[in-house]
Every structure is written in structure tokens, then in C-alpha cells.
N, C-alpha and C. Protein backbone atom coordinates (compact mmCIF):
# COMPACT_ATOMS: atom_id res chain seq x y z
N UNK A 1 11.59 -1.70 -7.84
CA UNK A 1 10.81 -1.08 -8.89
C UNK A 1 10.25 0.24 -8.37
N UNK A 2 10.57 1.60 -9.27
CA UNK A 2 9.63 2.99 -9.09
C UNK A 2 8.64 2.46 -9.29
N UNK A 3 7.33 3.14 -8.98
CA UNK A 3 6.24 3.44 -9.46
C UNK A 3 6.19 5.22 -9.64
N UNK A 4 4.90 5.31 -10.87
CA UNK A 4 4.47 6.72 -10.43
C UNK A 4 2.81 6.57 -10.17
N UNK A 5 2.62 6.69 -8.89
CA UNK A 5 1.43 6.17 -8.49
C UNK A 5 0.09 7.30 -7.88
N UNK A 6 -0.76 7.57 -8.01
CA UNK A 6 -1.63 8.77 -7.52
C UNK A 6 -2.37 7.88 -6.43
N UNK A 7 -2.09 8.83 -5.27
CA UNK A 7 -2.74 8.16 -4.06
C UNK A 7 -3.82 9.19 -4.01
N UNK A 8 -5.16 8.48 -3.17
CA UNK A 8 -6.43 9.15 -2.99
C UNK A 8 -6.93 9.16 -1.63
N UNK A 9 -7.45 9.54 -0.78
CA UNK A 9 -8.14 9.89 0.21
C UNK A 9 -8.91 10.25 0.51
N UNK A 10 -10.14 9.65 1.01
CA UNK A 10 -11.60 9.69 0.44
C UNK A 10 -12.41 9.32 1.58
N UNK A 11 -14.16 9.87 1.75
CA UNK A 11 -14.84 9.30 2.91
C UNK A 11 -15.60 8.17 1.99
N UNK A 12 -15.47 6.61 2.15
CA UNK A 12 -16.00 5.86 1.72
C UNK A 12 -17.49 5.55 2.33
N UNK A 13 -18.17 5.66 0.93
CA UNK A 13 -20.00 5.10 1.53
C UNK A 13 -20.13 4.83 2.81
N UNK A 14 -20.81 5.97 3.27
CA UNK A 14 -20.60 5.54 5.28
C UNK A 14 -19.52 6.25 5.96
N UNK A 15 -18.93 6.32 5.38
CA UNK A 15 -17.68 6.66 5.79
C UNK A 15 -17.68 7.52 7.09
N UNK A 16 -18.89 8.54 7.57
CA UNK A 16 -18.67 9.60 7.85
C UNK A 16 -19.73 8.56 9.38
N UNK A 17 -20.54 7.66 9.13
CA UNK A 17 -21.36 7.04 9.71
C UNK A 17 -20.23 5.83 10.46
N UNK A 18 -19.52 4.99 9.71
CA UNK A 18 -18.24 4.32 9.84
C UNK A 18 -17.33 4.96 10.85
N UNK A 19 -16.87 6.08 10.48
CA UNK A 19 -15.79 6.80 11.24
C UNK A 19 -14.25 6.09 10.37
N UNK A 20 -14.69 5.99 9.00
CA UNK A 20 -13.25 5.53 8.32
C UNK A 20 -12.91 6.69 7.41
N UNK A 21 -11.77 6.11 6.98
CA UNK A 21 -11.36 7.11 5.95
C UNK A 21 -10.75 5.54 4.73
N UNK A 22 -10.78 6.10 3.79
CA UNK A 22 -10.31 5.26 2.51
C UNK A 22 -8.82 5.68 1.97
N UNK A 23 -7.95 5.05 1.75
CA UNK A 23 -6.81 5.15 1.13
C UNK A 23 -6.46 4.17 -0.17
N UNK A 24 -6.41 4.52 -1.45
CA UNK A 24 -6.01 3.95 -2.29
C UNK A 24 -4.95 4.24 -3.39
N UNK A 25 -4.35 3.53 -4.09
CA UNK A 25 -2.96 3.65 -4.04
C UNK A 25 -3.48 3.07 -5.77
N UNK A 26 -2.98 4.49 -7.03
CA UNK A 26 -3.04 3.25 -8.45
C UNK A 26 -2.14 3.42 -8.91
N UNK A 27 -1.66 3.04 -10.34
CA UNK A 27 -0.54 2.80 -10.91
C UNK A 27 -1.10 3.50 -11.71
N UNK A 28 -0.12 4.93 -12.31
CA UNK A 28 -0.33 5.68 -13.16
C UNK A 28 -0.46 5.45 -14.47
N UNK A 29 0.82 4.50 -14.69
CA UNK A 29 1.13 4.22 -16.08
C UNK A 29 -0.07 3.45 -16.25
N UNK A 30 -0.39 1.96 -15.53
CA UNK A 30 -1.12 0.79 -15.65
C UNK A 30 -2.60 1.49 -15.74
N UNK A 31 -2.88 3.12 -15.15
CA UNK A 31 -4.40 3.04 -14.67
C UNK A 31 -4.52 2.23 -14.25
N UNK A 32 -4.32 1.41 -13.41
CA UNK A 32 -5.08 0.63 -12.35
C UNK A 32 -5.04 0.56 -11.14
N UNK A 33 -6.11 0.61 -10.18
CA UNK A 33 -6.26 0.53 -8.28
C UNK A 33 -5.69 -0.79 -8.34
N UNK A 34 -4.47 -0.61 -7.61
CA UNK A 34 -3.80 -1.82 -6.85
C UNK A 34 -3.81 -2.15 -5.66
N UNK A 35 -4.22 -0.84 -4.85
CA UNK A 35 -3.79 -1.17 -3.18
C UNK A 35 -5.17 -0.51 -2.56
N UNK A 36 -5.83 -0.76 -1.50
CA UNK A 36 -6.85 -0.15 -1.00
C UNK A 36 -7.15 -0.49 0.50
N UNK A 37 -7.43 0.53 1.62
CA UNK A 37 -7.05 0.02 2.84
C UNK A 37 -8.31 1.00 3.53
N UNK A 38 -9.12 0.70 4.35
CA UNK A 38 -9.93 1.52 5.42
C UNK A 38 -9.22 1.31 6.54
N UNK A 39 -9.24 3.16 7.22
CA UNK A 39 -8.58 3.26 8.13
C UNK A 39 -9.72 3.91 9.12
N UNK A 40 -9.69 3.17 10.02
CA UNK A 40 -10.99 4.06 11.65
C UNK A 40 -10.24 5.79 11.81
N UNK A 41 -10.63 5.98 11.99
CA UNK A 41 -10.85 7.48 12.35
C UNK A 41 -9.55 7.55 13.34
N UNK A 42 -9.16 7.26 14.99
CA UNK A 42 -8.53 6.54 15.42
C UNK A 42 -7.22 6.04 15.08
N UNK A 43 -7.03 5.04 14.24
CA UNK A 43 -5.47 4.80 13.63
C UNK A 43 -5.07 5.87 12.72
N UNK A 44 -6.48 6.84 11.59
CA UNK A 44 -5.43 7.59 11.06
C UNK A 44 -5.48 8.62 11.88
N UNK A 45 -5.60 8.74 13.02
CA UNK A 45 -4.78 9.52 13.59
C UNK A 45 -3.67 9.80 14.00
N UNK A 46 -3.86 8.60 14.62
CA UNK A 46 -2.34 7.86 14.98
C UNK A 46 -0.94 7.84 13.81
N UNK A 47 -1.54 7.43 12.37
CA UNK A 47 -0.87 7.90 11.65
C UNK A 47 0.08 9.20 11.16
N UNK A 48 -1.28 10.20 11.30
CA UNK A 48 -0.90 11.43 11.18
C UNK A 48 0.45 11.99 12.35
N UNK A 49 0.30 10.83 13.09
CA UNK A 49 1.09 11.98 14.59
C UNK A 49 2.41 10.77 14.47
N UNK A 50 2.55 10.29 13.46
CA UNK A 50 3.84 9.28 12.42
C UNK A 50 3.62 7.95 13.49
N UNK A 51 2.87 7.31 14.04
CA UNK A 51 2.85 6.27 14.93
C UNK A 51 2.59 5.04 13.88
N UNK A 52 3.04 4.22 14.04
CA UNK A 52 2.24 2.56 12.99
C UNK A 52 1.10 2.13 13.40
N UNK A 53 0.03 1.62 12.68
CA UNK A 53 -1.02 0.91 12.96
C UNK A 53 -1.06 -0.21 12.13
N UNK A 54 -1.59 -1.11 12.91
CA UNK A 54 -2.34 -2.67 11.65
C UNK A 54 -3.06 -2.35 11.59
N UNK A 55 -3.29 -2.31 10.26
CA UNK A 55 -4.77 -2.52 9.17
C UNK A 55 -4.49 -3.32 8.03
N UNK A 56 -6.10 -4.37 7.76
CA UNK A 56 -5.66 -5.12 6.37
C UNK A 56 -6.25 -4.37 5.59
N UNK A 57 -5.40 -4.75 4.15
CA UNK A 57 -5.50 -3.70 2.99
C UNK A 57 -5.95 -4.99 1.94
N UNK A 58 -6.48 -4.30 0.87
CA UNK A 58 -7.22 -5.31 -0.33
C UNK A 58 -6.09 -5.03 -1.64
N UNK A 59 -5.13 -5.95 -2.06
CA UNK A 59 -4.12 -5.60 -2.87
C UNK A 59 -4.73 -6.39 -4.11
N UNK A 60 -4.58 -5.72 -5.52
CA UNK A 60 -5.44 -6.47 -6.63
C UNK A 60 -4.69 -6.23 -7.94
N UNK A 61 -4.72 -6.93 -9.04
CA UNK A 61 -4.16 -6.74 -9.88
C UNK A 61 -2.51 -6.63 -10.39
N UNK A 62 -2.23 -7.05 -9.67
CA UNK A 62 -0.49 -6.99 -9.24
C UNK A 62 -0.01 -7.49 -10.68
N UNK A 63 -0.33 -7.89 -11.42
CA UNK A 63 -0.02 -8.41 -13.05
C UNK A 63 -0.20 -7.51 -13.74
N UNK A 64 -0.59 -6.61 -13.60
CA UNK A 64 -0.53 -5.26 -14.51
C UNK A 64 0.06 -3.90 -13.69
N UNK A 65 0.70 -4.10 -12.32
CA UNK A 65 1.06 -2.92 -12.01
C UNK A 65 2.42 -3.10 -12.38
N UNK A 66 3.47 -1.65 -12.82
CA UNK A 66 4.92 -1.81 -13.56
C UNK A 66 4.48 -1.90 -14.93
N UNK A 67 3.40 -1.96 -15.40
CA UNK A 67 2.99 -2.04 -17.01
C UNK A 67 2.36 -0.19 -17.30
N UNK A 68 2.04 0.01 -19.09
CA UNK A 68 1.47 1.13 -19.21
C UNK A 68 0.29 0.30 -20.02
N UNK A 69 -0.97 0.88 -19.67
CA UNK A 69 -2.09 0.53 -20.52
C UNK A 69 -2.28 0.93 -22.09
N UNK A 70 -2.87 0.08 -22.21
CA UNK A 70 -3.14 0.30 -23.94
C UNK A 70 -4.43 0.38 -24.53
N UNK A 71 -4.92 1.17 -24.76
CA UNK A 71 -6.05 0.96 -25.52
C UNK A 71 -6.60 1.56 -26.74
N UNK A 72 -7.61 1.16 -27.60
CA UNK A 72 -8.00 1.10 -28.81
C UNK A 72 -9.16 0.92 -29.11
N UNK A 73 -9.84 1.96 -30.05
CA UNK A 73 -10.90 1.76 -30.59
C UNK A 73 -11.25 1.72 -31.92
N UNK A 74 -12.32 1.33 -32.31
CA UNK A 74 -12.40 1.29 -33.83
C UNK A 74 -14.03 1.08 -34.21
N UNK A 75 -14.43 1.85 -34.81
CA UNK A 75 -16.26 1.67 -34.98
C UNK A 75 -16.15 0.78 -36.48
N UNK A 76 -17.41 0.13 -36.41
CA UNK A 76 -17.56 -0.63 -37.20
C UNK A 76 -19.01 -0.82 -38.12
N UNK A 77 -19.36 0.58 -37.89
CA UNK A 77 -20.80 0.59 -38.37
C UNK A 77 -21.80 -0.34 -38.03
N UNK A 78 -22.71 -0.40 -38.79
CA UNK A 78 -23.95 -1.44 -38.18
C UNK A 78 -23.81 -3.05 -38.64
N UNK A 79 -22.87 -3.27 -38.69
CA UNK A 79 -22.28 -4.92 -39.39
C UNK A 79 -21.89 -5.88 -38.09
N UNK A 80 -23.16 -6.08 -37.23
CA UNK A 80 -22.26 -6.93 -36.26
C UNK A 80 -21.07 -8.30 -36.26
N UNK A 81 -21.25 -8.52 -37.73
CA UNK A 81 -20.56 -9.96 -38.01
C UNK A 81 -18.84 -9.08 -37.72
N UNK A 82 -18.99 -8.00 -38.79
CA UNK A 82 -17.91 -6.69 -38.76
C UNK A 82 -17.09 -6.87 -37.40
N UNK A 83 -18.06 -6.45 -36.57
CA UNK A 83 -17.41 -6.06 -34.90
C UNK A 83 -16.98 -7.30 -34.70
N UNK A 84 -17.61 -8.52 -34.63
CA UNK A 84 -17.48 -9.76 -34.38
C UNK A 84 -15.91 -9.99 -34.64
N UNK A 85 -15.22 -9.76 -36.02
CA UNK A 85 -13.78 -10.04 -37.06
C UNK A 85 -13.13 -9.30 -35.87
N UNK A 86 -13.50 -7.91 -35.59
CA UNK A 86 -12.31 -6.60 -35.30
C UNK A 86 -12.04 -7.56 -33.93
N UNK A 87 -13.10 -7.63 -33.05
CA UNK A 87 -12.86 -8.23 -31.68
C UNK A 87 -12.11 -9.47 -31.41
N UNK A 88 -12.11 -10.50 -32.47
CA UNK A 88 -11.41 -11.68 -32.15
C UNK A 88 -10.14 -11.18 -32.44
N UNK A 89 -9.83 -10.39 -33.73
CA UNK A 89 -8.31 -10.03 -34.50
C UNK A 89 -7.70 -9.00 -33.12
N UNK A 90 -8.38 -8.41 -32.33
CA UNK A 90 -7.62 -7.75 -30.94
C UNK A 90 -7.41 -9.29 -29.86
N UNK A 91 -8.04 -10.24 -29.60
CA UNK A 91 -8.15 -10.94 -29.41
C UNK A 91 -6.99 -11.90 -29.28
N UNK A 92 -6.78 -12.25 -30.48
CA UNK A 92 -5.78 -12.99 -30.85
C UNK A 92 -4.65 -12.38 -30.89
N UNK A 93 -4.72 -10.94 -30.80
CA UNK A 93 -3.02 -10.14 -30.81
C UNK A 93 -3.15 -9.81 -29.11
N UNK A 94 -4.17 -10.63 -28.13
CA UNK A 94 -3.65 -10.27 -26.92
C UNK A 94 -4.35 -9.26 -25.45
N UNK A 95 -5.43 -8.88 -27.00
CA UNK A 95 -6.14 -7.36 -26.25
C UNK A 95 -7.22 -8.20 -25.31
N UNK A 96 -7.72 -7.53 -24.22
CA UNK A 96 -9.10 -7.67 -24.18
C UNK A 96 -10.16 -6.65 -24.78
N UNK A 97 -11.18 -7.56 -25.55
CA UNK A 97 -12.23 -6.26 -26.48
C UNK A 97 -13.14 -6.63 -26.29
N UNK A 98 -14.08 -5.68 -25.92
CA UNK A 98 -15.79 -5.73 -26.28
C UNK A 98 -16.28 -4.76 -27.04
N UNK A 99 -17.61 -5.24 -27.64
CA UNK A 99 -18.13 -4.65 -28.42
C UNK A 99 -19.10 -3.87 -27.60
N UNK A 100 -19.25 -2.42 -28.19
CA UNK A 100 -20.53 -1.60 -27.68
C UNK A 100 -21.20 -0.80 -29.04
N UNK A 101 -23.24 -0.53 -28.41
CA UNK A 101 -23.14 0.01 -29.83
C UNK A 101 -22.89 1.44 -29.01
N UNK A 102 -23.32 2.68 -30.44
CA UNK A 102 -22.32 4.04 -29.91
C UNK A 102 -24.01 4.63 -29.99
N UNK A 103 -24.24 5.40 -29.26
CA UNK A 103 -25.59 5.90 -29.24
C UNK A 103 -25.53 7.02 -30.25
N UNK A 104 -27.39 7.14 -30.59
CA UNK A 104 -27.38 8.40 -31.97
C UNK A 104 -27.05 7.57 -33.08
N UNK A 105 -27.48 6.14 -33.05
CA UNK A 105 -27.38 5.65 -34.27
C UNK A 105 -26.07 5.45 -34.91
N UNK A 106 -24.95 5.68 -34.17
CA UNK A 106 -23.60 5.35 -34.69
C UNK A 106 -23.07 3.83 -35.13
N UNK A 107 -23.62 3.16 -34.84
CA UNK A 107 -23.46 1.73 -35.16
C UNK A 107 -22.46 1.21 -33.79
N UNK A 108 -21.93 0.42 -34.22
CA UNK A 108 -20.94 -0.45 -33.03
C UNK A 108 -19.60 0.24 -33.15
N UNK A 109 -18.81 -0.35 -31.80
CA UNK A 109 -17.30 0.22 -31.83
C UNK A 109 -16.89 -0.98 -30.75
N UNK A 110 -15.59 -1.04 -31.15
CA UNK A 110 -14.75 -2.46 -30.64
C UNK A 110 -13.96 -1.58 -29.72
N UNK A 111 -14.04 -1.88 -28.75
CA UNK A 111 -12.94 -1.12 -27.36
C UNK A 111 -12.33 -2.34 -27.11
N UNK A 112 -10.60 -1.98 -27.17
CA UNK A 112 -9.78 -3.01 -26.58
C UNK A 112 -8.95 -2.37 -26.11
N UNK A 113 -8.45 -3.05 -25.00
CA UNK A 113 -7.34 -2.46 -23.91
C UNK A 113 -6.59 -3.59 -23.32
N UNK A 114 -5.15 -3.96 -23.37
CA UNK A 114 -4.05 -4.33 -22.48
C UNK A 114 -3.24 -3.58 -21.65
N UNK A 115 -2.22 -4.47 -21.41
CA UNK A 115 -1.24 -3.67 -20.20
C UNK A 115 0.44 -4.68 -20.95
N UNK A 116 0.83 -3.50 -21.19
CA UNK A 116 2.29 -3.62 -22.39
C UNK A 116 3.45 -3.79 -21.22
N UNK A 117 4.72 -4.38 -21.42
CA UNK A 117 5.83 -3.90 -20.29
C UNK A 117 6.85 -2.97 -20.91
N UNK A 118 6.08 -2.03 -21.50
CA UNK A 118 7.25 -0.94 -21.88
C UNK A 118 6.24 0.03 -22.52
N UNK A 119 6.86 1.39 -22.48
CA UNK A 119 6.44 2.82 -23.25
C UNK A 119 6.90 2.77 -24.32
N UNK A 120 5.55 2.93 -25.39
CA UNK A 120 6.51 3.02 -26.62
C UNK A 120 6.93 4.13 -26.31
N UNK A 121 8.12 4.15 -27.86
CA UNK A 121 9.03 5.00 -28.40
C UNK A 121 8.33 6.37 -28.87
N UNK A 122 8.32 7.56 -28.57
CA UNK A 122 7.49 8.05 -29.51
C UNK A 122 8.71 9.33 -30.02
């Protein structure tokens, strides 16, 4: 399997106190962090100069990477029973949804988002 994946490189909280560096690895299509690894100061060096190091890495979500995300919104004014209908009917077609209200008096809005195994057609 390709991926098209955006890798990051980062001083994690401490990091600079640590002497690590952060590497994480997401799935473009999926939006989602799948892979994530702290490296000592030390191995990525070693890296850099193409040498191998062990390090354990935190791998997550592997059921949605190879997928494209989906998501959807829909306001529902001030009718919470309203939001209540929209959220189960995403629900039952699969989505995960929560309800939020929208600040400035906008009433509620149903946010739902999955992970599809194909691009639509467009």
C-alpha cells in the first residue's frame, strides 16, 4: 500500500530540556497521526549520518490509515430534540457525531466525521 503521508519534526514539551526530537508520521487522506517516535538527540544523529538506531515508536489508529476522511456538518437551530434526530440519523449511517452549540447565539450544529475506503468520484 502507497500512502501520501506528511511527516513532522518537532521539539516536544521539554524537548530542548529532554535532548529529544519528535517524529510523526499522518495519513493525508485519513488526517490522522498514525506513527510517533522520540528520538535522543544522540540516535538522531546517528540517523542523520544514515546509521540505524532502536527506538520504540507509539503506532495508533491503523483502522483508518489507507482511508479518506469524511466529514459533515449541519446546524440545527435552538431545537435540541432537532440535533438529537440529525445525530442518531449520522449515527446509524455510520458517522461518528456530536453535537456543539455555535457561539453568538447560533443555536446547535451536528459535526460528523468517518473514514470511507475510497475517494469519491468527483
Amino acid at each position: 500500500m502507497e500512502l501520501k503521508v506528511q511527516l513532522s519534526l518537532s521539539y516536544p514539551s521539554g524537548g530542548y530540556v529532554d535532548h529529544q526530537v519528535k517524529l510523526t508520521i499522518t495519513d493525508a487522506d485519513a488526517c490522522v497521526e498514525f506513527f510517533d517516535v522520540r528520538i535522543p538527540y544522540a540516535d538522531f544523529t546517528k540517523l542523520m549520518s544514515t546509521q540505524a538506531v532502536n527506538v520504540t515508536a507509539t503506532v495508533r489508529a491503523l483502522d483508518k490509515v489507507g482511508k479518506v476522511r469524511r466529514n459533515e456538518s449541519e446546524r440545527v437551530g435552538w431545537d435540541k430534540d432537532a440535533a438529537e434526530a440529525v445525530k442518531a440519523r449520522y449515527e446509524a449511517d455510520g458517522w461518528k457525531a456530536v453535537i456543539d452549540r455555535l457561539g453568538g447565539g447560533g443555536g446547535y450544529v451536528v459535526r460528523a466525521e468517518r473514514w470511507d475506503d475510497e475517494k469519491e468520484e468527483g
